[in-house]
PDB file of N, CA and C in Angstrom:
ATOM      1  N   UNK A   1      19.789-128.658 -15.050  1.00  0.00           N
ATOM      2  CA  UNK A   1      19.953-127.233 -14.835  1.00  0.00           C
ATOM      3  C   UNK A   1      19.536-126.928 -13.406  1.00  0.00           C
ATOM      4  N   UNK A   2      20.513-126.001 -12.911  1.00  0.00           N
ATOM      5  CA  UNK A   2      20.449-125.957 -11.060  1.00  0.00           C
ATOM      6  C   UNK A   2      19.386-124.383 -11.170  1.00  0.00           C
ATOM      7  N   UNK A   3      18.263-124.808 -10.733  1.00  0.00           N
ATOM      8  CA  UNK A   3      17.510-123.191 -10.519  1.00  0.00           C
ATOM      9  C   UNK A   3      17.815-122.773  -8.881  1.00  0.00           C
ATOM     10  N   UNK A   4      18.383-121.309  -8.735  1.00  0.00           N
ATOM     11  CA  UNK A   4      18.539-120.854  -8.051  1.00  0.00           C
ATOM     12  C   UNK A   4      17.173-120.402  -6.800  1.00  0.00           C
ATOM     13  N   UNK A   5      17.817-120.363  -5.725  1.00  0.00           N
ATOM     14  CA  UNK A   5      16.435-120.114  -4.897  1.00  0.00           C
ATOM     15  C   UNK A   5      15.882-118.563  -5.086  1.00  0.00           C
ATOM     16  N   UNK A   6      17.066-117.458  -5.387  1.00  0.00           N
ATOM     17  CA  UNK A   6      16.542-116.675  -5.698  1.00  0.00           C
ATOM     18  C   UNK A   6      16.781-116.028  -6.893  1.00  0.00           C
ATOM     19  N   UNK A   7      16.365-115.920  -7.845  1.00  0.00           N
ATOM     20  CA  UNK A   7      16.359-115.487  -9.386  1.00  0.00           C
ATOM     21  C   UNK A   7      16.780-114.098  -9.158  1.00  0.00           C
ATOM     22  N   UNK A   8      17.700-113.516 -10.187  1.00  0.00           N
ATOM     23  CA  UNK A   8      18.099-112.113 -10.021  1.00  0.00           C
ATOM     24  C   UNK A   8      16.700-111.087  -9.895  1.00  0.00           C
ATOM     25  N   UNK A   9      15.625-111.122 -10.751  1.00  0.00           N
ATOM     26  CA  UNK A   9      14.407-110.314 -10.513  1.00  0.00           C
ATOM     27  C   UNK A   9      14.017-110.342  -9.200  1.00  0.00           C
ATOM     28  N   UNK A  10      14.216-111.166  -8.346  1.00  0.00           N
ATOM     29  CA  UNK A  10      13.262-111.214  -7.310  1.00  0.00           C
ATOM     30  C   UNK A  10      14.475-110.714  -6.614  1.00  0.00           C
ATOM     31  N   UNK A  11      15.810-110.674  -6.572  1.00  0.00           N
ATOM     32  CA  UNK A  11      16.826-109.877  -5.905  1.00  0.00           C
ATOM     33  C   UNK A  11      16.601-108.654  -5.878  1.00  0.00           C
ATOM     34  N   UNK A  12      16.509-108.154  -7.509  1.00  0.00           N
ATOM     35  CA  UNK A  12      16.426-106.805  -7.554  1.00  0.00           C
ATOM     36  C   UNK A  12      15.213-106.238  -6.582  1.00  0.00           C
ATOM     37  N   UNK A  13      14.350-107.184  -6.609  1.00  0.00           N
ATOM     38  CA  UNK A  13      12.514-106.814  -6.116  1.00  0.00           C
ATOM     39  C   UNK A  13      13.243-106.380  -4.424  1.00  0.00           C
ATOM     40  N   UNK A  14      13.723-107.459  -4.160  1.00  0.00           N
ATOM     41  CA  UNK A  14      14.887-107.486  -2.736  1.00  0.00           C
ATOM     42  C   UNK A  14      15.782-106.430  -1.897  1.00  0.00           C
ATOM     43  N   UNK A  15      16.291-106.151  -3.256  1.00  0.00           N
ATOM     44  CA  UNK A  15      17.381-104.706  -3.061  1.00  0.00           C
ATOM     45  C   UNK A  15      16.359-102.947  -3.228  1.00  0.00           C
ATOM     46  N   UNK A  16      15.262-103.236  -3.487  1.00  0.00           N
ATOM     47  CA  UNK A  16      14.131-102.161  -3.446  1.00  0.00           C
ATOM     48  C   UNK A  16      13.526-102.445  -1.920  1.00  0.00           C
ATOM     49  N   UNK A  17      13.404-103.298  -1.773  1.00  0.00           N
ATOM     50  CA  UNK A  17      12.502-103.807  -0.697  1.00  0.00           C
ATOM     51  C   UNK A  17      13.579-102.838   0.856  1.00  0.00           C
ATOM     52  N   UNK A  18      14.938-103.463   0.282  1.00  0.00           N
ATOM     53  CA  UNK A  18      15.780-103.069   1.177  1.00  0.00           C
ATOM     54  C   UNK A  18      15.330-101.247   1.461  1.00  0.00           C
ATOM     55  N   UNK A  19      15.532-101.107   0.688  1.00  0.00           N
ATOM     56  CA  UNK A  19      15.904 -99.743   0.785  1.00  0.00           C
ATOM     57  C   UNK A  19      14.302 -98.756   1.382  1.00  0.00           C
ATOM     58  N   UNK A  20      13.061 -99.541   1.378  1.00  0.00           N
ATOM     59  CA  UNK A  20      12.076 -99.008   1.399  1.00  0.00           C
ATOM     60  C   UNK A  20      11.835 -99.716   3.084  1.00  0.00           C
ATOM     61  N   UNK A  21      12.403-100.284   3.646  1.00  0.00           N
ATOM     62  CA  UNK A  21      12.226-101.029   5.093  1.00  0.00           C
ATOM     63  C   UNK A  21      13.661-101.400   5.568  1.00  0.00           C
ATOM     64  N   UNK A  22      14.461-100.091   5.453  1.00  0.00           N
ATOM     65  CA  UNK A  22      15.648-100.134   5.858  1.00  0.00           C
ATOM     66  C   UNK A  22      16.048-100.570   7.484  1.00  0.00           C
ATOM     67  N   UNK A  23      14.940-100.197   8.492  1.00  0.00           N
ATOM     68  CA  UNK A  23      15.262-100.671   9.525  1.00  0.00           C
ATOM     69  C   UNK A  23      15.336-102.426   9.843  1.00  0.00           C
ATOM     70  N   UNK A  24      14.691-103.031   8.638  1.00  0.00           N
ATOM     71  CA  UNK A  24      14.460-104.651   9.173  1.00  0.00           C
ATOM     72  C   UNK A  24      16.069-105.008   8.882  1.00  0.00           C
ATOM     73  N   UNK A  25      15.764-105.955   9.230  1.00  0.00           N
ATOM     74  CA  UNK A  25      17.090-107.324   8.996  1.00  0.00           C
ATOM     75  C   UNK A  25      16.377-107.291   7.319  1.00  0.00           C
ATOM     76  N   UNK A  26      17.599-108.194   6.296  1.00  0.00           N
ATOM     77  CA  UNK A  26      17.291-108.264   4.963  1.00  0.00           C
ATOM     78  C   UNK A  26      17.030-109.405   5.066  1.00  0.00           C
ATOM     79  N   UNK A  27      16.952-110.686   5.892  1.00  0.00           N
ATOM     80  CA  UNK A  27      15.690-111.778   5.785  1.00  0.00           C
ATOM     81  C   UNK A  27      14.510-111.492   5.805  1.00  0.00           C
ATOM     82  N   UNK A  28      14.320-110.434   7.160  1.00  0.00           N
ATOM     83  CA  UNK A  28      12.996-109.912   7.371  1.00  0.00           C
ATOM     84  C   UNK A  28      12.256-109.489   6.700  1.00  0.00           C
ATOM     85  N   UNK A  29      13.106-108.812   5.602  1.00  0.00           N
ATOM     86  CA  UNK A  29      11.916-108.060   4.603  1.00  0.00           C
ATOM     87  C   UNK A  29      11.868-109.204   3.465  1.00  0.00           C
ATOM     88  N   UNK A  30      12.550-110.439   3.031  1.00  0.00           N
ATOM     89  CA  UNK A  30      12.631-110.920   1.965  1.00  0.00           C
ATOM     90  C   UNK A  30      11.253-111.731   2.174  1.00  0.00           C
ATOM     91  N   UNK A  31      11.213-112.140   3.764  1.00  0.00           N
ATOM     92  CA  UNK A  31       9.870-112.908   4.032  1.00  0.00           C
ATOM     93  C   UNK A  31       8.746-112.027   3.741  1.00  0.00           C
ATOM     94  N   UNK A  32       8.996-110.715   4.686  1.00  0.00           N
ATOM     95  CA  UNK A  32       8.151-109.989   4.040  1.00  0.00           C
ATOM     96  C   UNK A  32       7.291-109.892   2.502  1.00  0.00           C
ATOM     97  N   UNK A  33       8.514-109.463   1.825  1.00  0.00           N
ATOM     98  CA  UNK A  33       7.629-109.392   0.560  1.00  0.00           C
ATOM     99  C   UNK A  33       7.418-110.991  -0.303  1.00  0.00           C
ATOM    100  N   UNK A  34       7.945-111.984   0.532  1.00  0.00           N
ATOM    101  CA  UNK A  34       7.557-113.186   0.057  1.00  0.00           C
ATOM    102  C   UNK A  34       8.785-113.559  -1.553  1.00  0.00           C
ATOM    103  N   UNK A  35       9.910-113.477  -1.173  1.00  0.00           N
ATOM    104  CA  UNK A  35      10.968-113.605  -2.095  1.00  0.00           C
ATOM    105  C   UNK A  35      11.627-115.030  -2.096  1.00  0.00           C
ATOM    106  N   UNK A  36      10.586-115.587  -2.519  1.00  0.00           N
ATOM    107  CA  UNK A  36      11.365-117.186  -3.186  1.00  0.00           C
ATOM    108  C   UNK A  36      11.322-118.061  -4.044  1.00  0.00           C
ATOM    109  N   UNK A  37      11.997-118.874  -4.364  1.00  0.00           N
ATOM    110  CA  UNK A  37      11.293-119.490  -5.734  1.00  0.00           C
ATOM    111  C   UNK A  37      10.444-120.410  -5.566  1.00  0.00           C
ATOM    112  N   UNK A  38      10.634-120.889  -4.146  1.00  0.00           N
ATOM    113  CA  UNK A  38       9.652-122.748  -4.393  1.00  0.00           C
ATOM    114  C   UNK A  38       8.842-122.233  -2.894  1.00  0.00           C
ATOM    115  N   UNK A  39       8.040-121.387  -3.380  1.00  0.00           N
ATOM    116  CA  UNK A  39       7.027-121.106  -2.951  1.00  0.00           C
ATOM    117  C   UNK A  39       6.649-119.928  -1.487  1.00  0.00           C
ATOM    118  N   UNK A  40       6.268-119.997   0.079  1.00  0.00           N
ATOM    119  CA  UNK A  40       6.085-119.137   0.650  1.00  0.00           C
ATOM    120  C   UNK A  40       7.629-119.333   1.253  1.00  0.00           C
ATOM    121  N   UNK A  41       8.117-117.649   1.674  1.00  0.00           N
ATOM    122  CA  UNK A  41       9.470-117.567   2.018  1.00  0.00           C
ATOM    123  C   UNK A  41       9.560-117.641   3.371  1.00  0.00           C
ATOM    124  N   UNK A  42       9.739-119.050   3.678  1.00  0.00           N
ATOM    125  CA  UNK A  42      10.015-119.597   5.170  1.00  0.00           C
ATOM    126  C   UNK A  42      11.313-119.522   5.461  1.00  0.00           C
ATOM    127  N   UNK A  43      11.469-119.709   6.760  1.00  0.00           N
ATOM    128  CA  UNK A  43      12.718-120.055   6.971  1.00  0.00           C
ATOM    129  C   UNK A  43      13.693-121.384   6.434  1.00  0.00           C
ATOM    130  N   UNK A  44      12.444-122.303   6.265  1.00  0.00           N
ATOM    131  CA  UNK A  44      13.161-123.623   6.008  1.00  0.00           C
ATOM    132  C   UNK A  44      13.482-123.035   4.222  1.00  0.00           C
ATOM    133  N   UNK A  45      12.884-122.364   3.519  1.00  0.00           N
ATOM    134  CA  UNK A  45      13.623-122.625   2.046  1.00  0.00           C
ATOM    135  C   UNK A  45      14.004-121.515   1.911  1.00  0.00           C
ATOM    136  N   UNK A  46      14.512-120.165   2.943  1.00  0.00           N
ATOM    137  CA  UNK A  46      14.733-118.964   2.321  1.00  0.00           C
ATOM    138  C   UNK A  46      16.047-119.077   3.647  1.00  0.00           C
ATOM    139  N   UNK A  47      17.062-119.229   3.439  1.00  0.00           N
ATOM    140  CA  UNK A  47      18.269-119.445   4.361  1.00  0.00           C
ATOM    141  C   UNK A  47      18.803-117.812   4.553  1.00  0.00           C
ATOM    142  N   UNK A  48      19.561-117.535   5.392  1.00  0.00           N
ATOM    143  CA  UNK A  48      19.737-115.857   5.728  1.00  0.00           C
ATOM    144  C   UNK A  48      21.284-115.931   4.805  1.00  0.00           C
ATOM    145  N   UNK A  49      21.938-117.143   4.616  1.00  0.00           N
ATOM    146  CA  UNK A  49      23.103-116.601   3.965  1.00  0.00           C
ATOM    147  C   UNK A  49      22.896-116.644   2.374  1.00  0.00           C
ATOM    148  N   UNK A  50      21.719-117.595   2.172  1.00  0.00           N
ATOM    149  CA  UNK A  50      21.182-117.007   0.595  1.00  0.00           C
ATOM    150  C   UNK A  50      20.681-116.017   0.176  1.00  0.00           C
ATOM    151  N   UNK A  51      20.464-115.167   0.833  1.00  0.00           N
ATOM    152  CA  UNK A  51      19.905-113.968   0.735  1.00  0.00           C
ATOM    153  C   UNK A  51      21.287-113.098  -0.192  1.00  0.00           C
ATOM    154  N   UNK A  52      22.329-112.965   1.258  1.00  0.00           N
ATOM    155  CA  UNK A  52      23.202-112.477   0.921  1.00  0.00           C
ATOM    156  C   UNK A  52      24.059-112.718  -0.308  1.00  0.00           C
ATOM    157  N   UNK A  53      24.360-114.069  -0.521  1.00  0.00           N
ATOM    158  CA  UNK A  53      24.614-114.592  -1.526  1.00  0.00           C
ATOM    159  C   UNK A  53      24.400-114.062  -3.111  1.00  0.00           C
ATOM    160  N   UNK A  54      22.902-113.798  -2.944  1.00  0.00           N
ATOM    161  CA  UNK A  54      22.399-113.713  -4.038  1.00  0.00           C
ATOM    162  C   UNK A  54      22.689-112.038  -4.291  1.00  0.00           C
ATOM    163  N   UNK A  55      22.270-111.660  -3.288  1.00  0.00           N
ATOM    164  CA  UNK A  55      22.834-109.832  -3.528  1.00  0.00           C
ATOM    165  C   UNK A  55      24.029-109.821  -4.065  1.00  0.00           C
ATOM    166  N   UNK A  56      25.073-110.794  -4.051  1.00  0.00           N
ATOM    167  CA  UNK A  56      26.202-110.557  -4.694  1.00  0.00           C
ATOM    168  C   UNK A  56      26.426-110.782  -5.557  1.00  0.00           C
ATOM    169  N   UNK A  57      25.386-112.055  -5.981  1.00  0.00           N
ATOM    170  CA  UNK A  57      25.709-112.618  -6.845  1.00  0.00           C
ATOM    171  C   UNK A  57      24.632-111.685  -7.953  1.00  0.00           C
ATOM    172  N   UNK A  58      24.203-110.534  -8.027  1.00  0.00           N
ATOM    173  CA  UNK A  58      23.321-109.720  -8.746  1.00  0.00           C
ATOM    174  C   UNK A  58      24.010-108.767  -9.118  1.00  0.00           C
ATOM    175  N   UNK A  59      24.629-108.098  -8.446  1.00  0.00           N
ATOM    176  CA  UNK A  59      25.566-107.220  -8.548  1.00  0.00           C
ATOM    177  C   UNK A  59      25.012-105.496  -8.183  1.00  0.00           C
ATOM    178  N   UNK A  60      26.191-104.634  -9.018  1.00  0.00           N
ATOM    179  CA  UNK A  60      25.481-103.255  -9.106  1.00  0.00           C
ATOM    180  C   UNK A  60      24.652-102.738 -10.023  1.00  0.00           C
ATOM    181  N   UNK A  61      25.457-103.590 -11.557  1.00  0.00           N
ATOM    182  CA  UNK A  61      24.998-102.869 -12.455  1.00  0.00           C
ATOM    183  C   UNK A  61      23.522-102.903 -12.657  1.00  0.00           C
ATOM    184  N   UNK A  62      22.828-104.340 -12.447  1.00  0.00           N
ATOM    185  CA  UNK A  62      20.939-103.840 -12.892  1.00  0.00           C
ATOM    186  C   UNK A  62      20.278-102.789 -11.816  1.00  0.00           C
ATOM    187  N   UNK A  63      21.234-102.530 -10.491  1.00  0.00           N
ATOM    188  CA  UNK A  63      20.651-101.420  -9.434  1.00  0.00           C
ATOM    189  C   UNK A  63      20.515-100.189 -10.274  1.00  0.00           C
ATOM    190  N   UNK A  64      21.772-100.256 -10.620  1.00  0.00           N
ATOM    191  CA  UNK A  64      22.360 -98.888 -11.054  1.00  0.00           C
ATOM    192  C   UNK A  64      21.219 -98.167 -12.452  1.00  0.00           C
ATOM    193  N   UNK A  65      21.449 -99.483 -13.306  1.00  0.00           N
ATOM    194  CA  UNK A  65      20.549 -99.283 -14.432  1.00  0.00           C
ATOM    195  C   UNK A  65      19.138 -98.774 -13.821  1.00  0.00           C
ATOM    196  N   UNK A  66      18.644 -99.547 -12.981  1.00  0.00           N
ATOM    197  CA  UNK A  66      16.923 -99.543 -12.609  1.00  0.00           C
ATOM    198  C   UNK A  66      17.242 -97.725 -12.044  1.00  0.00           C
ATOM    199  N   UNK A  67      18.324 -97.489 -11.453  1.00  0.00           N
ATOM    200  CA  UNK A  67      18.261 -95.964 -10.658  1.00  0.00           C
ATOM    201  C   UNK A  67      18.332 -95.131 -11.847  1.00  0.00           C
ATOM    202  N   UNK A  68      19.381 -94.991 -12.683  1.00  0.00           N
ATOM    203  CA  UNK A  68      19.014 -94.405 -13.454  1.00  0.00           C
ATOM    204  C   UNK A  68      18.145 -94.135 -14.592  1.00  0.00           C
ATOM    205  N   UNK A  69      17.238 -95.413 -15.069  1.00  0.00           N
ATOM    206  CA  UNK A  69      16.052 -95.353 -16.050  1.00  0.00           C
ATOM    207  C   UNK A  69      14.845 -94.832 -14.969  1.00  0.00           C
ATOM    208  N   UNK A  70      14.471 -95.043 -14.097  1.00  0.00           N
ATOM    209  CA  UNK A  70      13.561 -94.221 -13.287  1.00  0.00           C
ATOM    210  C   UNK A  70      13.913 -93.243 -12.966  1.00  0.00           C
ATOM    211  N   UNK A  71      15.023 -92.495 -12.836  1.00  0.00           N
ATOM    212  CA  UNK A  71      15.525 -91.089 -12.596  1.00  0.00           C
ATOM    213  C   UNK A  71      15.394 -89.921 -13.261  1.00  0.00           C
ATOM    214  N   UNK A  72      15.242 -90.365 -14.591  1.00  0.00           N
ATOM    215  CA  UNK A  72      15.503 -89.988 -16.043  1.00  0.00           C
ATOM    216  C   UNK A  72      13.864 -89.964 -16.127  1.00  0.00           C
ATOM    217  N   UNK A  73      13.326 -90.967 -16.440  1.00  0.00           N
ATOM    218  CA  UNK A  73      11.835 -90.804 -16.618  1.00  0.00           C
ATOM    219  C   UNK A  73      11.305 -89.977 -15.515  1.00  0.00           C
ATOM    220  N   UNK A  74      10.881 -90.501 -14.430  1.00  0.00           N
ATOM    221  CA  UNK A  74      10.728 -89.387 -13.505  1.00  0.00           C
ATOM    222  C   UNK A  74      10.761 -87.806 -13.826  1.00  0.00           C
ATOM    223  N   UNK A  75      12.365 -87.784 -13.699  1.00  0.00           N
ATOM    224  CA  UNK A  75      12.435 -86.251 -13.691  1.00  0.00           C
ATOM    225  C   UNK A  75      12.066 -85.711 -14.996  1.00  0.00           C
ATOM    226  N   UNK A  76      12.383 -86.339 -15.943  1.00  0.00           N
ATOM    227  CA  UNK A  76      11.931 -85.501 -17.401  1.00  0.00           C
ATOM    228  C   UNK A  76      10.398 -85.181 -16.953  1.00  0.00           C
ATOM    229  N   UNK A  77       9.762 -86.070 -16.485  1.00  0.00           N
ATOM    230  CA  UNK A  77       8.125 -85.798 -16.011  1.00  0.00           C
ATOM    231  C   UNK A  77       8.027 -84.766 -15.550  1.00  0.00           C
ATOM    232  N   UNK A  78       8.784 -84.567 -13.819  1.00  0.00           N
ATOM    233  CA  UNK A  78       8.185 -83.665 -13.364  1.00  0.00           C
ATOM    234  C   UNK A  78       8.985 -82.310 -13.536  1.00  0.00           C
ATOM    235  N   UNK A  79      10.219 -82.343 -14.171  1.00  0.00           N
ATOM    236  CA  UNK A  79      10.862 -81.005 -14.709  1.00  0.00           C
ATOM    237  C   UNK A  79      10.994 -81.055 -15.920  1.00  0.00           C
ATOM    238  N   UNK A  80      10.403 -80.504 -16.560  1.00  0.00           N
ATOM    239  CA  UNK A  80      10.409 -80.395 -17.971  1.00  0.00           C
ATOM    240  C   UNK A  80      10.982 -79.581 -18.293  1.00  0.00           C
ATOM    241  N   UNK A  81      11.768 -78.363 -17.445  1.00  0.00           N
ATOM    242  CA  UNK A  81      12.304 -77.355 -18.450  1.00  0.00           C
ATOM    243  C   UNK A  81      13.527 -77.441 -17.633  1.00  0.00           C
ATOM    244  N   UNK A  82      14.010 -78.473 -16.910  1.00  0.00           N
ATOM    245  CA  UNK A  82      15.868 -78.333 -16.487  1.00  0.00           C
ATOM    246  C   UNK A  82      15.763 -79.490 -17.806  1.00  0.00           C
ATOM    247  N   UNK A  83      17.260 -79.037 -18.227  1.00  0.00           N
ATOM    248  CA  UNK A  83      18.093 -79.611 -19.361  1.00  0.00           C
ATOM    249  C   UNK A  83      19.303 -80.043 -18.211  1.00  0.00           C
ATOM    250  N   UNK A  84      19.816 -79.162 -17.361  1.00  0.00           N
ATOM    251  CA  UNK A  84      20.899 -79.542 -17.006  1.00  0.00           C
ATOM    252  C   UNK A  84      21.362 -81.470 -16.660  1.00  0.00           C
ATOM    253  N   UNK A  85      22.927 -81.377 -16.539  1.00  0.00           N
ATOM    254  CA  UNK A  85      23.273 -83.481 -16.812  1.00  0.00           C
ATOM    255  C   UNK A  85      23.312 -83.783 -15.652  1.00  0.00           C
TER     256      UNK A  85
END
């Protein structure tokens, strides 16, 4: 069994990361938050086109899901009396 260098969780962790340090390069932040499987995210085991790779290979839908189950919780929290969809 081929384990991937980056597991979809740690993508998703990736595609948050993105969006919260939008000015870096998306290697930059993957080192940053340390996104790899076989251990600290160097250059030698964290390649810049695996990165990308893997974003694709993750897709939209668990983004989408994660945006809307925190959206939903969230806001029911802090508005409790909009109903509106």
């Amino acid at each position: 069994i081929r384990r991937r260098r980056l597991p979809a969780d740690q993508v998703l962790w990736l595609v948050l990361g993105m969006a919260l340090f939008r000015d870096e390069p998306v290697h930059e932040v993957a080192r940053r938050l340390n996104i790899c499987a076989q251990g600290l995210a160097t250059d030698h085991l964290l390649a810049r086109s695996g990165v990308t790779e893997a974003r694709k290979r993750l897709g939209s839908d668990p983004v989408e899901w994660l945006f809307r189950k925190t959206g939903t919780q969230w806001g029911s929290e802090r508005y409790t009396d909009d109903t509106w969809q």
